[in-house]
PDB file of N, CA and C in Angstrom:
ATOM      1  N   UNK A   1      17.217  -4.975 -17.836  1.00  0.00           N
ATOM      2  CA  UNK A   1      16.335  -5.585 -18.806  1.00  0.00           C
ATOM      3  C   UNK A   1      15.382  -4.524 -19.365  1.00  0.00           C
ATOM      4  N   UNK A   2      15.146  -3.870 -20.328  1.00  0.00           N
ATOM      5  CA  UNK A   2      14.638  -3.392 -21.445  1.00  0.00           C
ATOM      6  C   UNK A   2      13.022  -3.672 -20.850  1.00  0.00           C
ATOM      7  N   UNK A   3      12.527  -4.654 -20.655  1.00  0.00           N
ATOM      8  CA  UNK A   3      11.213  -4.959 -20.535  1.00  0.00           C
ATOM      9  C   UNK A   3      11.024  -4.315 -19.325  1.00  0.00           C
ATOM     10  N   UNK A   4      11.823  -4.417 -18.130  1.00  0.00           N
ATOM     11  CA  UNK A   4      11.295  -4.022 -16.667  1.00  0.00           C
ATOM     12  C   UNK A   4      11.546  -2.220 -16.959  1.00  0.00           C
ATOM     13  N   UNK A   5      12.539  -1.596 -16.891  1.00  0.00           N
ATOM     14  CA  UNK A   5      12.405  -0.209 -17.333  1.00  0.00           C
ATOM     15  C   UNK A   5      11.222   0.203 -18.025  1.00  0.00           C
ATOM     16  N   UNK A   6      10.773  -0.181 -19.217  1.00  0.00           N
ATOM     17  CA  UNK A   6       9.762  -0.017 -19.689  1.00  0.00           C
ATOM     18  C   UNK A   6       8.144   0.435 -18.327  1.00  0.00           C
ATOM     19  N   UNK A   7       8.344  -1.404 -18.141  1.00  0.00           N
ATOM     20  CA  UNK A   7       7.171  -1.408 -16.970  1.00  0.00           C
ATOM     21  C   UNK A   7       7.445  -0.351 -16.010  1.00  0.00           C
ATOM     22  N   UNK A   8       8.517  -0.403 -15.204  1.00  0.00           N
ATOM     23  CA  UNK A   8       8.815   1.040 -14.139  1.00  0.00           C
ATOM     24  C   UNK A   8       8.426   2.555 -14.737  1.00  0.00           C
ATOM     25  N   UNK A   9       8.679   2.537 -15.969  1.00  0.00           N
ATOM     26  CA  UNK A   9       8.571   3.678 -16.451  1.00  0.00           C
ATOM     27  C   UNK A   9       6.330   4.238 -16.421  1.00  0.00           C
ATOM     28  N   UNK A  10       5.851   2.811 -16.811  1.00  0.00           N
ATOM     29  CA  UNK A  10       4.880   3.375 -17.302  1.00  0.00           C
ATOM     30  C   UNK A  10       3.832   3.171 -15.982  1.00  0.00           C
ATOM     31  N   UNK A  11       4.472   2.606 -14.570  1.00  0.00           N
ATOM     32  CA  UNK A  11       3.935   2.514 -13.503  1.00  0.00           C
ATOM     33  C   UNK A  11       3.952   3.955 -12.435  1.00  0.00           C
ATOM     34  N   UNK A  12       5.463   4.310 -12.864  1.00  0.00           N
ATOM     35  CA  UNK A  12       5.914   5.902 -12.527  1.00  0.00           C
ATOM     36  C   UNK A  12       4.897   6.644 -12.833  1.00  0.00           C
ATOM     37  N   UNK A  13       4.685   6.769 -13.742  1.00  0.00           N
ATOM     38  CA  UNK A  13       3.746   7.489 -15.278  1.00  0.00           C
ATOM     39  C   UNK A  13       1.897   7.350 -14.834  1.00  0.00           C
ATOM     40  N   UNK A  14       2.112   6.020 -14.299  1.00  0.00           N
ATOM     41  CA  UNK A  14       0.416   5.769 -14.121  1.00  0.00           C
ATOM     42  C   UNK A  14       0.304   6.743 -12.753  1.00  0.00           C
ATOM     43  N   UNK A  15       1.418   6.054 -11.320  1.00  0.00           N
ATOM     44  CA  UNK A  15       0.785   6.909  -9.999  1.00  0.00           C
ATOM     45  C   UNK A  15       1.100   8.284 -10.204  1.00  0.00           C
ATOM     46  N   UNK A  16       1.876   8.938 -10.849  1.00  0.00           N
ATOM     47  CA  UNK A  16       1.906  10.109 -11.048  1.00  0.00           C
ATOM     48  C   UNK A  16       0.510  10.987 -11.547  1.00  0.00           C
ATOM     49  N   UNK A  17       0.100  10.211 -12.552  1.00  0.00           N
ATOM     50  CA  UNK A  17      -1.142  10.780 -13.223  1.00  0.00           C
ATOM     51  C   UNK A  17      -2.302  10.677 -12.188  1.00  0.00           C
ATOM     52  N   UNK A  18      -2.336   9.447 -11.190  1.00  0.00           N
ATOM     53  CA  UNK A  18      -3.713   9.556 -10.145  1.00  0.00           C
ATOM     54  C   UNK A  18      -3.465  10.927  -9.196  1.00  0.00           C
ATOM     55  N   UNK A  19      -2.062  10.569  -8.804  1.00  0.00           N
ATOM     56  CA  UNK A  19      -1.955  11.381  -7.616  1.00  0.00           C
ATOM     57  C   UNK A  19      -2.439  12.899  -8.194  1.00  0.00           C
ATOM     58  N   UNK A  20      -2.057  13.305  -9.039  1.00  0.00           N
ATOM     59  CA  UNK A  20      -2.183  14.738  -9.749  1.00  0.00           C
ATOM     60  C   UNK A  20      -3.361  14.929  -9.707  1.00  0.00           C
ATOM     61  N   UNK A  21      -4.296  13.954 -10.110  1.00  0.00           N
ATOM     62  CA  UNK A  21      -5.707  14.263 -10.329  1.00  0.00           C
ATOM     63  C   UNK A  21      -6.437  14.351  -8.815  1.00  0.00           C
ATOM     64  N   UNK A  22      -5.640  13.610  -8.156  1.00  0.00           N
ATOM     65  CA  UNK A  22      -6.283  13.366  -6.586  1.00  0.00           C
ATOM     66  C   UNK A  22      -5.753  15.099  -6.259  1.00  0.00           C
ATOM     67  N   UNK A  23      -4.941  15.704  -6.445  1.00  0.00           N
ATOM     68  CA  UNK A  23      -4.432  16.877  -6.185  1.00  0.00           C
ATOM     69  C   UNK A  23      -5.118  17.743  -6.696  1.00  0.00           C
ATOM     70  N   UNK A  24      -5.661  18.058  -7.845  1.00  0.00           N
ATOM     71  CA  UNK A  24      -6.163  18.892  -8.121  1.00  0.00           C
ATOM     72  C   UNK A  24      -7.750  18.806  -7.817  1.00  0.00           C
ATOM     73  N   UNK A  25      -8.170  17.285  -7.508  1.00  0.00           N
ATOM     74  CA  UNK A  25      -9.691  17.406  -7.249  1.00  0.00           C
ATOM     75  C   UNK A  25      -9.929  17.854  -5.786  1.00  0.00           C
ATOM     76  N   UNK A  26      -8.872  17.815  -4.914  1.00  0.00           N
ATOM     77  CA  UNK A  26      -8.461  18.452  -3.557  1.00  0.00           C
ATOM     78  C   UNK A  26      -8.138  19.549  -3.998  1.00  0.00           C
ATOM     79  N   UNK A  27      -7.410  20.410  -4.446  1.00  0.00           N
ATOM     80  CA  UNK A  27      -7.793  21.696  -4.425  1.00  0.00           C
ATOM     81  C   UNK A  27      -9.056  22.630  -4.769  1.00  0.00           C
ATOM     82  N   UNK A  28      -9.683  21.759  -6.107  1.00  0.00           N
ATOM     83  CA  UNK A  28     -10.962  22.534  -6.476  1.00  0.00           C
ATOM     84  C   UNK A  28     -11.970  22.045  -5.514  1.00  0.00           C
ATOM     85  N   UNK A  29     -12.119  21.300  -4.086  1.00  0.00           N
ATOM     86  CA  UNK A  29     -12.871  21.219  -3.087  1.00  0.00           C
ATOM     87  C   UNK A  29     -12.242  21.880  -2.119  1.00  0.00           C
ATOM     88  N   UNK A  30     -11.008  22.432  -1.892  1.00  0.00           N
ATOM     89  CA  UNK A  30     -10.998  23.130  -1.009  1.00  0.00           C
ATOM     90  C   UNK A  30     -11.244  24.532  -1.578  1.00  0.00           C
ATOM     91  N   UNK A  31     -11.189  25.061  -2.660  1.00  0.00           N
ATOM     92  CA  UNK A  31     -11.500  26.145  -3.285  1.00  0.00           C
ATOM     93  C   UNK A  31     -13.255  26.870  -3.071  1.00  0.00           C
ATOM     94  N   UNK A  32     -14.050  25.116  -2.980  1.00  0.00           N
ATOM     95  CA  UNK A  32     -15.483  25.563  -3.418  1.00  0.00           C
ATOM     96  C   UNK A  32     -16.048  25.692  -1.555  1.00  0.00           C
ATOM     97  N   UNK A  33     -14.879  24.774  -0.632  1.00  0.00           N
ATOM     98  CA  UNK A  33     -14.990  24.950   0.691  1.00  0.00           C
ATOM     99  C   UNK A  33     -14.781  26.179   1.194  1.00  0.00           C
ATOM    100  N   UNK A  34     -16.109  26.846   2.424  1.00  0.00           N
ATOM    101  CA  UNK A  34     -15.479  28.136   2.836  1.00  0.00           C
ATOM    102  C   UNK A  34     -14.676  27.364   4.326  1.00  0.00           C
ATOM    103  N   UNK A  35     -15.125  26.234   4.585  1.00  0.00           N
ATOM    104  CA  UNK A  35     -14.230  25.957   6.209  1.00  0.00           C
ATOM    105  C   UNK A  35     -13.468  24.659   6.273  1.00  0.00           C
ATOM    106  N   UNK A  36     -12.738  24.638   7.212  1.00  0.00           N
ATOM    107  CA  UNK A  36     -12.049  23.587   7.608  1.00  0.00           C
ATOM    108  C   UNK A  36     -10.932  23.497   6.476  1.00  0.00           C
ATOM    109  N   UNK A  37      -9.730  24.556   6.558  1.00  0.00           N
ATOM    110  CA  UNK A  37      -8.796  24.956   5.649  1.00  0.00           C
ATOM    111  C   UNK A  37      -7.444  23.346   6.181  1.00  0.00           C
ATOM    112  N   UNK A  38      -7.590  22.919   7.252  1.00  0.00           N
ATOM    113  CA  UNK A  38      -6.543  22.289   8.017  1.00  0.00           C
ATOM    114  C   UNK A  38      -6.560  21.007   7.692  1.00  0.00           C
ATOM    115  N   UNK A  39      -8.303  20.355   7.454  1.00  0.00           N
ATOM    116  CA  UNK A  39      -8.129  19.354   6.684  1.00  0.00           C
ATOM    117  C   UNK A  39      -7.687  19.042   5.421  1.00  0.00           C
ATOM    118  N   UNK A  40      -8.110  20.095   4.327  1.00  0.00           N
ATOM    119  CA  UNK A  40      -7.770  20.118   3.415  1.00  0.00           C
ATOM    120  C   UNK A  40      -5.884  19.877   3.055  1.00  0.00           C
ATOM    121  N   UNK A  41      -4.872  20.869   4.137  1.00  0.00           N
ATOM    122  CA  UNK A  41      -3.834  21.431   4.043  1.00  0.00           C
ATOM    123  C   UNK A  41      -3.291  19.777   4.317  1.00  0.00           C
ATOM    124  N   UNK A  42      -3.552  19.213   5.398  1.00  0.00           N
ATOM    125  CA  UNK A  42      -2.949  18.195   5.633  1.00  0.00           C
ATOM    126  C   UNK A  42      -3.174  17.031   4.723  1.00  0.00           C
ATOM    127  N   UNK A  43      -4.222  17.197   3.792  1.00  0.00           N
ATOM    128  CA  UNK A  43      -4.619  15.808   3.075  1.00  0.00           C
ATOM    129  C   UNK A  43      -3.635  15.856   1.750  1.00  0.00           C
ATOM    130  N   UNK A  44      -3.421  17.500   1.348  1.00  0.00           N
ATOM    131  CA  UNK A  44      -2.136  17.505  -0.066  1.00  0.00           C
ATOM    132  C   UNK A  44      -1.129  17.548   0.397  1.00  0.00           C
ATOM    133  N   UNK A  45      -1.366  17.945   1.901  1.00  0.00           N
ATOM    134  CA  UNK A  45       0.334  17.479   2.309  1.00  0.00           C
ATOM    135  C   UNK A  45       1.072  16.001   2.659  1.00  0.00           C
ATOM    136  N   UNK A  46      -0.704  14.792   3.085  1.00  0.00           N
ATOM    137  CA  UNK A  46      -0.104  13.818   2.718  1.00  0.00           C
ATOM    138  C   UNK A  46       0.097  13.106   1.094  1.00  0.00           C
ATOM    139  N   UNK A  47      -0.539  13.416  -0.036  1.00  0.00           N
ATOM    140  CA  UNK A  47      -0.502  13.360  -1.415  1.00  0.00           C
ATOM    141  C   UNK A  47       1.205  13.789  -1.678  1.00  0.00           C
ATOM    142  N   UNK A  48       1.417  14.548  -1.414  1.00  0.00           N
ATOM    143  CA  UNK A  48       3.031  15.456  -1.882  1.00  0.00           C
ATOM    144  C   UNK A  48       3.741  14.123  -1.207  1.00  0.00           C
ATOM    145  N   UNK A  49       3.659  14.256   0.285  1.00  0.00           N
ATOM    146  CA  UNK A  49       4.596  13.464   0.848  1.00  0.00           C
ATOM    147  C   UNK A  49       4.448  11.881   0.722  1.00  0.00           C
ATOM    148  N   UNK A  50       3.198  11.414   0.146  1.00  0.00           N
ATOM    149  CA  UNK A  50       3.488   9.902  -0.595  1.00  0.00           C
ATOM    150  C   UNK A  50       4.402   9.710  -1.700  1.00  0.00           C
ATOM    151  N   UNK A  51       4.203  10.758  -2.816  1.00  0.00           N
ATOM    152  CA  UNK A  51       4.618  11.022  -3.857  1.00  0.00           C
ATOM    153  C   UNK A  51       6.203  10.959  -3.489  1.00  0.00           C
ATOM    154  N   UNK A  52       6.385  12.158  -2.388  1.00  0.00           N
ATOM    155  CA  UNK A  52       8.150  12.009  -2.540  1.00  0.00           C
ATOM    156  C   UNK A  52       8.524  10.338  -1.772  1.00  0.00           C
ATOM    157  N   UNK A  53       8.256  10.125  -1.521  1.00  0.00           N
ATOM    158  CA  UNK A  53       8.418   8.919  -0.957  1.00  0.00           C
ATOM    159  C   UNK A  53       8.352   7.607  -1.344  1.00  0.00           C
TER     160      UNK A  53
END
């Protein structure tokens, strides 16, 4: 159905765009962080691994 593709498409489209932003606002805090490199590592590594999933 034409209508549901659509919707899948622009739901794809929406979590893609949070997660990215959640990604990059985690990197420019671990950037401005001098410690605790492990929290950081594990929090985009759970972001990546929601994403593939």
């Amino acid at each position: 159905m034409p209508m549901e593709q659509e919707t899948i498409g622009l739901l794809i489209g929406g979590f893609s765009l949070v997660i990215g932003q959640m990604v990059l606002v985690t990197l420019f805090l671990w950037i401005k962080s001098n410690g605790n490199s492990v929290a950081f590592a594990s929090v985009i590594s759970r972001f990546v691994l929601s994403t593939i999933a």
